[in-house]
N, C-alpha and C. Protein backbone atom coordinates (compact mmCIF):
# COMPACT_ATOMS: atom_id res chain seq x y z
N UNK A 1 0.84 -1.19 0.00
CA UNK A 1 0.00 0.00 0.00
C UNK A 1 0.88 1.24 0.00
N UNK A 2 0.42 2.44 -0.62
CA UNK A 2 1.64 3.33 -0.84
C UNK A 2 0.53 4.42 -0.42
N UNK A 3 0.97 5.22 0.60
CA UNK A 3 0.73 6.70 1.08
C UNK A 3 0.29 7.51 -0.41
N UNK A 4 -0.93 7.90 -0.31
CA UNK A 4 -1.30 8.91 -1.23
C UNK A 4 -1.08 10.34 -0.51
N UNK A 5 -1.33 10.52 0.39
CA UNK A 5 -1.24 11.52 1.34
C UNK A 5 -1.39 11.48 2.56
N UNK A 6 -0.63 12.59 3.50
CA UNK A 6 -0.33 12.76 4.84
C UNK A 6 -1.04 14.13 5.29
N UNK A 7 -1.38 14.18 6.10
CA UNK A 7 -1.83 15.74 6.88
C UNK A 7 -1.99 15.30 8.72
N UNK A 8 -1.63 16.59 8.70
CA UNK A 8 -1.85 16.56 11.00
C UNK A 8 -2.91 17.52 10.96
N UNK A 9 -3.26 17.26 12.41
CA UNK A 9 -4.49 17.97 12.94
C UNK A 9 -4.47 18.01 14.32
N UNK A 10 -5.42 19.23 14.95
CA UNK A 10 -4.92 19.11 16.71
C UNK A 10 -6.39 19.60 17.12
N UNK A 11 -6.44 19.27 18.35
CA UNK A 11 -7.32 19.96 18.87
C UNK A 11 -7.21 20.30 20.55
N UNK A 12 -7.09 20.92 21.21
CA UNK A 12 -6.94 21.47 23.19
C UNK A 12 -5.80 20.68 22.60
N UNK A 13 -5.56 19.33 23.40
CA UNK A 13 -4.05 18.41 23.36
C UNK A 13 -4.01 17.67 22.65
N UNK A 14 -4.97 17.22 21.95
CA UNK A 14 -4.94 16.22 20.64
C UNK A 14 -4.00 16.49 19.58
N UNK A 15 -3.49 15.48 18.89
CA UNK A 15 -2.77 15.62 18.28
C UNK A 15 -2.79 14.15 17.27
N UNK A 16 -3.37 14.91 15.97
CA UNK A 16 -3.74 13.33 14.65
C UNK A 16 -2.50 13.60 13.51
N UNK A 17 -2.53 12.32 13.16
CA UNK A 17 -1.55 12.25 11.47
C UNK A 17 -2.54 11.30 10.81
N UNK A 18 -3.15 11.69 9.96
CA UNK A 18 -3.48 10.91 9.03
C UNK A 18 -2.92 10.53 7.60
N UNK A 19 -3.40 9.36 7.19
CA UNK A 19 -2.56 8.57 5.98
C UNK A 19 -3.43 8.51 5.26
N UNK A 20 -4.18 8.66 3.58
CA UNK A 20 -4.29 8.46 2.89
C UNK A 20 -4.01 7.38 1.90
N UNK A 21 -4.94 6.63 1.67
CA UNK A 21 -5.14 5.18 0.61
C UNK A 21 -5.67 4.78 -0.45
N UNK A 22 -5.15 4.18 -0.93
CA UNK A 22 -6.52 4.10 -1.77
C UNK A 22 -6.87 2.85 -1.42
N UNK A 23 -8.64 2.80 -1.76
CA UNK A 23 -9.74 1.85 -1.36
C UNK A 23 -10.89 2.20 -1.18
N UNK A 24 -11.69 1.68 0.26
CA UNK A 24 -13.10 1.44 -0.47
C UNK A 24 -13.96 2.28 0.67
N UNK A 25 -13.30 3.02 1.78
CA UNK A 25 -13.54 4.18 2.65
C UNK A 25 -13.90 3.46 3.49
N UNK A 26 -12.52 2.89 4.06
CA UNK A 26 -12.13 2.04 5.65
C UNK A 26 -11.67 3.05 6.44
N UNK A 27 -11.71 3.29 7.74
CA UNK A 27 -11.27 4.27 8.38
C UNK A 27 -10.55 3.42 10.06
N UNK A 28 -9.62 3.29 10.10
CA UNK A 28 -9.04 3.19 11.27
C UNK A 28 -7.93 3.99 11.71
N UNK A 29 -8.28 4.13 13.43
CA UNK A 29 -7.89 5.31 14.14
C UNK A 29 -6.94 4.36 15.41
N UNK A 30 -5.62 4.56 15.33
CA UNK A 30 -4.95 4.02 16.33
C UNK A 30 -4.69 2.10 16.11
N UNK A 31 -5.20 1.80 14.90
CA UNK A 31 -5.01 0.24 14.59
C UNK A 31 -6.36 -0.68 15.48
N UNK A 32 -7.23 0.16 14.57
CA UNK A 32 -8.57 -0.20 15.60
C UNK A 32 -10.02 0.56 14.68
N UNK A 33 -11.36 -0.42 14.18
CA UNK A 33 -12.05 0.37 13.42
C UNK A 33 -12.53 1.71 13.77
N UNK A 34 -12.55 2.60 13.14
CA UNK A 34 -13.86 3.71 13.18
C UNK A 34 -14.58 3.56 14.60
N UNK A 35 -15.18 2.47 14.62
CA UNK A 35 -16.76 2.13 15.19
C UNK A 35 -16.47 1.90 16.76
N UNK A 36 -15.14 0.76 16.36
CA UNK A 36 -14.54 0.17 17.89
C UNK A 36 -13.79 1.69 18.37
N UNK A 37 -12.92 2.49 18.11
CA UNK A 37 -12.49 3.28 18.85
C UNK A 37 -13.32 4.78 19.53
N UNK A 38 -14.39 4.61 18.76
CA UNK A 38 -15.55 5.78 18.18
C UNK A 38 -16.36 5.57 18.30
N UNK A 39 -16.71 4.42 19.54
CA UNK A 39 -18.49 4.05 19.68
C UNK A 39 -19.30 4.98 19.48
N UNK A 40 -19.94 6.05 19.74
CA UNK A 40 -20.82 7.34 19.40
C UNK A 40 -20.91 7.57 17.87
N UNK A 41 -21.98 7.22 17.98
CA UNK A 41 -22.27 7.46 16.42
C UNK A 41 -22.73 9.21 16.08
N UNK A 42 -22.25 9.85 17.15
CA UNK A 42 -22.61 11.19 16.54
C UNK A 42 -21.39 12.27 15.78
N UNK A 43 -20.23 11.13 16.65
CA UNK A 43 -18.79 11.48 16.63
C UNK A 43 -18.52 10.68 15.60
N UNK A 44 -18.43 9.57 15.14
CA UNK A 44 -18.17 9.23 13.93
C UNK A 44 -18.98 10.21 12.51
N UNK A 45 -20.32 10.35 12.72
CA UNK A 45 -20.68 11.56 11.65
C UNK A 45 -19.95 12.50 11.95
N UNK A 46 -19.58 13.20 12.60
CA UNK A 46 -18.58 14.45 12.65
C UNK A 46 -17.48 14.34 12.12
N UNK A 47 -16.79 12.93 12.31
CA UNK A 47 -15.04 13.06 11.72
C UNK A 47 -15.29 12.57 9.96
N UNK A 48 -16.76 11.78 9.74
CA UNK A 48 -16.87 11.90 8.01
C UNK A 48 -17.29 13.27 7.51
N UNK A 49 -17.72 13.96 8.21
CA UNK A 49 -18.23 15.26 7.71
C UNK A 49 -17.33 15.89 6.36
N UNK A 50 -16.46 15.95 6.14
CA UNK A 50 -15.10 16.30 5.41
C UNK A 50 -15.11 15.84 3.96
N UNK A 51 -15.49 14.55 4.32
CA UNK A 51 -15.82 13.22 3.14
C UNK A 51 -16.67 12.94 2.79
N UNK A 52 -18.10 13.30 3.85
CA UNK A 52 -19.19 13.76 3.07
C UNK A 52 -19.47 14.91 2.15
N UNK A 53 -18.57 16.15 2.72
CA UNK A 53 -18.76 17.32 1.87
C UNK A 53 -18.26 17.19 1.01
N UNK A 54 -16.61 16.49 0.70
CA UNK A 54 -16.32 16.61 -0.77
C UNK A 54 -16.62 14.74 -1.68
N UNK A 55 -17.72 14.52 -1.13
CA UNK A 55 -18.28 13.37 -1.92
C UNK A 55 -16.83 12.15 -2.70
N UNK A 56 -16.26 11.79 -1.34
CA UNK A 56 -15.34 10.84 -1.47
C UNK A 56 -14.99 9.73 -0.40
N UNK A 57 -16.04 9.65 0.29
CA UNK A 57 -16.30 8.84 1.47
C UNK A 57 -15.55 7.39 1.01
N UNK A 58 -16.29 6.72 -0.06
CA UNK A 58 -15.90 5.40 -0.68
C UNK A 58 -14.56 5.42 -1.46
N UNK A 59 -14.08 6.28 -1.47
CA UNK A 59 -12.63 6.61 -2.30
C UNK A 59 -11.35 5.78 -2.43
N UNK A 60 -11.44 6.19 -0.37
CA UNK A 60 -9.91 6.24 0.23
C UNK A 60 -10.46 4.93 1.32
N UNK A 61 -9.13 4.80 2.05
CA UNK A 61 -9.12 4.18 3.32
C UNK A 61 -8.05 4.82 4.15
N UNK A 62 -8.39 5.26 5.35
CA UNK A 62 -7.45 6.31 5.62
C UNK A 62 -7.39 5.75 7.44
N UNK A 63 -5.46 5.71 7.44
CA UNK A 63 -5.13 5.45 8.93
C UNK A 63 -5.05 6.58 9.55
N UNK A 64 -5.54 6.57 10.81
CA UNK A 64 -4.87 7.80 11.73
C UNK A 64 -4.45 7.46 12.68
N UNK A 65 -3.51 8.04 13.73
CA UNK A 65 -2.52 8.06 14.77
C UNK A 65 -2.91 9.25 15.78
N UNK A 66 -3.58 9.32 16.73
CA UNK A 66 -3.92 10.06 17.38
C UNK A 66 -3.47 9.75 19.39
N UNK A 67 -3.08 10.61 19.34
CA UNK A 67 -2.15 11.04 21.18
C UNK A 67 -2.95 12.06 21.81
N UNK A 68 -3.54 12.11 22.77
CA UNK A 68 -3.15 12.75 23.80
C UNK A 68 -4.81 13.33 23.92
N UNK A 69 -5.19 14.13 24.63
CA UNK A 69 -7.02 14.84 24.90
C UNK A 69 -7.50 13.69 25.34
N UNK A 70 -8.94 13.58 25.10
CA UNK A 70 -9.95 12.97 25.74
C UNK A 70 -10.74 12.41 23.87
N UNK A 71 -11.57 12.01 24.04
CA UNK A 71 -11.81 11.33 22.52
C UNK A 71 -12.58 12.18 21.67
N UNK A 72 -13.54 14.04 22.41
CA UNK A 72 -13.92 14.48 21.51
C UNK A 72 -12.92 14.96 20.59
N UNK A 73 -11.94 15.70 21.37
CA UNK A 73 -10.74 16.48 20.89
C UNK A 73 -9.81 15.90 19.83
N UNK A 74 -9.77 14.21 20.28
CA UNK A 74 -9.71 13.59 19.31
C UNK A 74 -9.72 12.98 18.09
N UNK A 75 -11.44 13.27 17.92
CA UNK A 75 -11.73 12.69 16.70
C UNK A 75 -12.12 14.50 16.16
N UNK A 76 -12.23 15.89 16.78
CA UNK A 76 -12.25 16.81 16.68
C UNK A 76 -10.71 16.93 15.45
N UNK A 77 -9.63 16.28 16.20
CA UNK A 77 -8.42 16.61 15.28
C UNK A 77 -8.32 15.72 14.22
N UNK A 78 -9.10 14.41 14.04
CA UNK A 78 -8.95 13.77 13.19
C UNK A 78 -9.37 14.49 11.70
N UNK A 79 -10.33 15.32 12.25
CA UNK A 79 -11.53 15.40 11.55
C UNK A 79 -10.73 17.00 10.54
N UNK A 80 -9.97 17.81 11.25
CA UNK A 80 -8.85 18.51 10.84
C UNK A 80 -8.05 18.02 9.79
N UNK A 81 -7.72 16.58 10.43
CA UNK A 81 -6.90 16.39 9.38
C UNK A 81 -7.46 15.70 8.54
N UNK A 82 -7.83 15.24 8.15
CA UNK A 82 -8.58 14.43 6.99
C UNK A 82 -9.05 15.85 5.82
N UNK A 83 -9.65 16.66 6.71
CA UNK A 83 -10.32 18.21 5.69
C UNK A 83 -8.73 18.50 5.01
N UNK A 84 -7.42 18.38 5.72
CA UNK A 84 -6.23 19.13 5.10
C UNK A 84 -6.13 18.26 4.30
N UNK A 85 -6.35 17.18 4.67
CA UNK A 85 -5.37 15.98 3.36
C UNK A 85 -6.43 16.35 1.91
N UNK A 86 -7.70 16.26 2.24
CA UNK A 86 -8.68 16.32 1.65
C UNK A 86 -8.31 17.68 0.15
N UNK A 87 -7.40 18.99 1.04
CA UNK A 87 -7.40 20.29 -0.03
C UNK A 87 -6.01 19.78 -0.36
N UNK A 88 -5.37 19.20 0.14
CA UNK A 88 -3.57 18.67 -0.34
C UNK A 88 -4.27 18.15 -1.63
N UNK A 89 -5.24 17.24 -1.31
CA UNK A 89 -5.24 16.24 -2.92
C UNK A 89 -5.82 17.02 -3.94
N UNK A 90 -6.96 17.77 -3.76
CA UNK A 90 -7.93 18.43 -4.60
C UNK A 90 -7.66 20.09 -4.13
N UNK A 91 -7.27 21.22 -4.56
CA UNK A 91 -7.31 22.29 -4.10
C UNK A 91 -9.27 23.44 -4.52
N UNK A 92 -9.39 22.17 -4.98
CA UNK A 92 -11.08 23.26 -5.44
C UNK A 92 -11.90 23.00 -4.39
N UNK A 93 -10.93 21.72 -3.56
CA UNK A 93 -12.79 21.65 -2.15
C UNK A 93 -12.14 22.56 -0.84
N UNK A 94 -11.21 23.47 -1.46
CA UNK A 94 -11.09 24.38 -0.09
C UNK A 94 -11.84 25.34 0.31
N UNK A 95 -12.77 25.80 -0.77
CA UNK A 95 -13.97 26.61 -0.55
C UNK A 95 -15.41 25.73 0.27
N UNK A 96 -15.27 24.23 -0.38
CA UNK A 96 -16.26 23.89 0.22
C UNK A 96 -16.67 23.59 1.79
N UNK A 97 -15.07 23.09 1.88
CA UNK A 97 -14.78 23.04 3.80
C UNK A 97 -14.68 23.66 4.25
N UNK A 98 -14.42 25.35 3.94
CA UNK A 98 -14.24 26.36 4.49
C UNK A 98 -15.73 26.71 4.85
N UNK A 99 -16.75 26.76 4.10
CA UNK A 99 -18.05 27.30 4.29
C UNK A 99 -18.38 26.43 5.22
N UNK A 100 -17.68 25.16 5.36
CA UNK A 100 -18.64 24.20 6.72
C UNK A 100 -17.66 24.63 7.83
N UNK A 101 -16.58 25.26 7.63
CA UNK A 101 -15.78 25.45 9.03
C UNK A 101 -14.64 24.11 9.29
N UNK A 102 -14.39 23.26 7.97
CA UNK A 102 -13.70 22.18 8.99
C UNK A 102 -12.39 22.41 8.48
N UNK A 103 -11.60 23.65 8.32
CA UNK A 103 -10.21 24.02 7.89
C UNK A 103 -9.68 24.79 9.01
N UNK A 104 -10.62 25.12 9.92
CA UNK A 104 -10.37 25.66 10.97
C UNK A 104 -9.96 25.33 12.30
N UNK A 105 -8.98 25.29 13.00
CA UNK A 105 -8.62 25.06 13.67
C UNK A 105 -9.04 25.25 15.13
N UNK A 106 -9.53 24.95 16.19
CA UNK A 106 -10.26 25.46 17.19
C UNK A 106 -9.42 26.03 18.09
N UNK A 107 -9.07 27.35 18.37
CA UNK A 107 -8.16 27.55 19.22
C UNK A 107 -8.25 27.50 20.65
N UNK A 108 -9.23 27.20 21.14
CA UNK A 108 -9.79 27.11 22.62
C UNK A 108 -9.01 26.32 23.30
N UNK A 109 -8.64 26.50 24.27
CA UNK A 109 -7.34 25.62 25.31
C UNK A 109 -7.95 25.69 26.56
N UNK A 110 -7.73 24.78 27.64
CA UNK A 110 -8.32 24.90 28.48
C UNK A 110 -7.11 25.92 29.71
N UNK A 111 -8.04 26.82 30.39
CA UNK A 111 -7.44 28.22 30.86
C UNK A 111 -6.45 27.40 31.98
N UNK A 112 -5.10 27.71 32.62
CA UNK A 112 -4.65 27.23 33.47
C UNK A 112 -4.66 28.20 34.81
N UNK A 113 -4.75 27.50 35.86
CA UNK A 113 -5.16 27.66 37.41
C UNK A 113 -4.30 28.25 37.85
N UNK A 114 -5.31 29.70 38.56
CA UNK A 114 -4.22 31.03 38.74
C UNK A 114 -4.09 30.74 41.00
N UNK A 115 -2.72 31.22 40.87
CA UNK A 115 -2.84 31.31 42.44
C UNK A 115 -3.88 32.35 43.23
N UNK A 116 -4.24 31.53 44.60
CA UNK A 116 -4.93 32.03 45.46
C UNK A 116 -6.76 31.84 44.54
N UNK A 117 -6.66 30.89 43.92
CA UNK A 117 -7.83 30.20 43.71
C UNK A 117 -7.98 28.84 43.75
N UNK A 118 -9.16 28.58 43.71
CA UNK A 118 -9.32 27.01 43.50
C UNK A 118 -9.45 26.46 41.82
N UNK A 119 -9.83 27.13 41.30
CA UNK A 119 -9.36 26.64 40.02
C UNK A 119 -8.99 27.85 39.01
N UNK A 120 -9.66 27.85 37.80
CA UNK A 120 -8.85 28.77 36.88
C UNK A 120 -9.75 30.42 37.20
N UNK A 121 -10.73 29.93 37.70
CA UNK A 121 -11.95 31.57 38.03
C UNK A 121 -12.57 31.43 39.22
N UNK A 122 -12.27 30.41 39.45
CA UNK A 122 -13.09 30.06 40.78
C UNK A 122 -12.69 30.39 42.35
N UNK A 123 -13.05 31.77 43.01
CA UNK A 123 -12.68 31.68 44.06
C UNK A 123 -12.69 30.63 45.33
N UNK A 124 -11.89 30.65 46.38
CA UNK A 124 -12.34 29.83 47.47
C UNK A 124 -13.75 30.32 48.02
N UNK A 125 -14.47 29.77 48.83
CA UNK A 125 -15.38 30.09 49.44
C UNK A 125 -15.15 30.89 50.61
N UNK A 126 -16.04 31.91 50.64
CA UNK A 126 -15.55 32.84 51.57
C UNK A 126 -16.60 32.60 52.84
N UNK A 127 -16.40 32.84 53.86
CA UNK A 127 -17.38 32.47 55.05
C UNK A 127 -16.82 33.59 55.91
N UNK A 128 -18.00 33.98 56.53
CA UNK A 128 -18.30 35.61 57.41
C UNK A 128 -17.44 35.23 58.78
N UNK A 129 -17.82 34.21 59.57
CA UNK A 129 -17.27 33.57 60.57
C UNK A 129 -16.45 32.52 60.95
């Protein structure tokens, strides 16, 4: 099998590489199906979203390698990268992913915990007596 294409993607701490194939639009994430790593079927429609928009779902078969977040952030970065590999191969569906938002990167991080609080905004509790 020979790499058609490569692209990364991130999301808070996530961090994806996806591989590009050709085939029959198999998707495994970490050496493990779609379905098994991705039980939620609302999250698996989200990371095809990309492949639904540029009508190539059945195309490819595409590995990904994903470290680190929690599994939305996860399949959040998968879903990044698959849209990049997606304008690497074809440069005319960059308008189309752009209008759905999935070229975009989410910059939201989670805020880190300032002294003389209990968490990042959260004062201690204050008591009169």
């Amino acid at each position: 099998m020979e790499n058609l294409i490569v692209a990364s993607g991130g999301r808070k701490t996530s961090k994806a590489v996806v591989r590009f194939f050709d085939g029959a639009g198999k998707i495994t994430v970490n050496q493990k199906p779609l379905e098994v790593y991705f039980p939620d079927a609302f999250v698996q429609g989200d990371l095809k979203r990309p492949l639904v928009k540029a009508e190539c779902a059945e195309k490819f078969d595409i590995k990904a390698r994903v470290t680190g977040g929690g599994k939305t952030g996860q399949a959040e970065a998968v879903r990044l990268a698959i849209s990049r590999a997606l304008v690497k191969m074809n440069g005319d569906l960059r308008s189309v992913l752009r209008e759905e938002e999935l070229l975009t990167r989410d910059p939201r991080m989670k805020e880190r915990k300032k002294y003389g609080r209990k968490s990042a905004r959260r004062g201690f509790q204050w008591t009169k007596r």
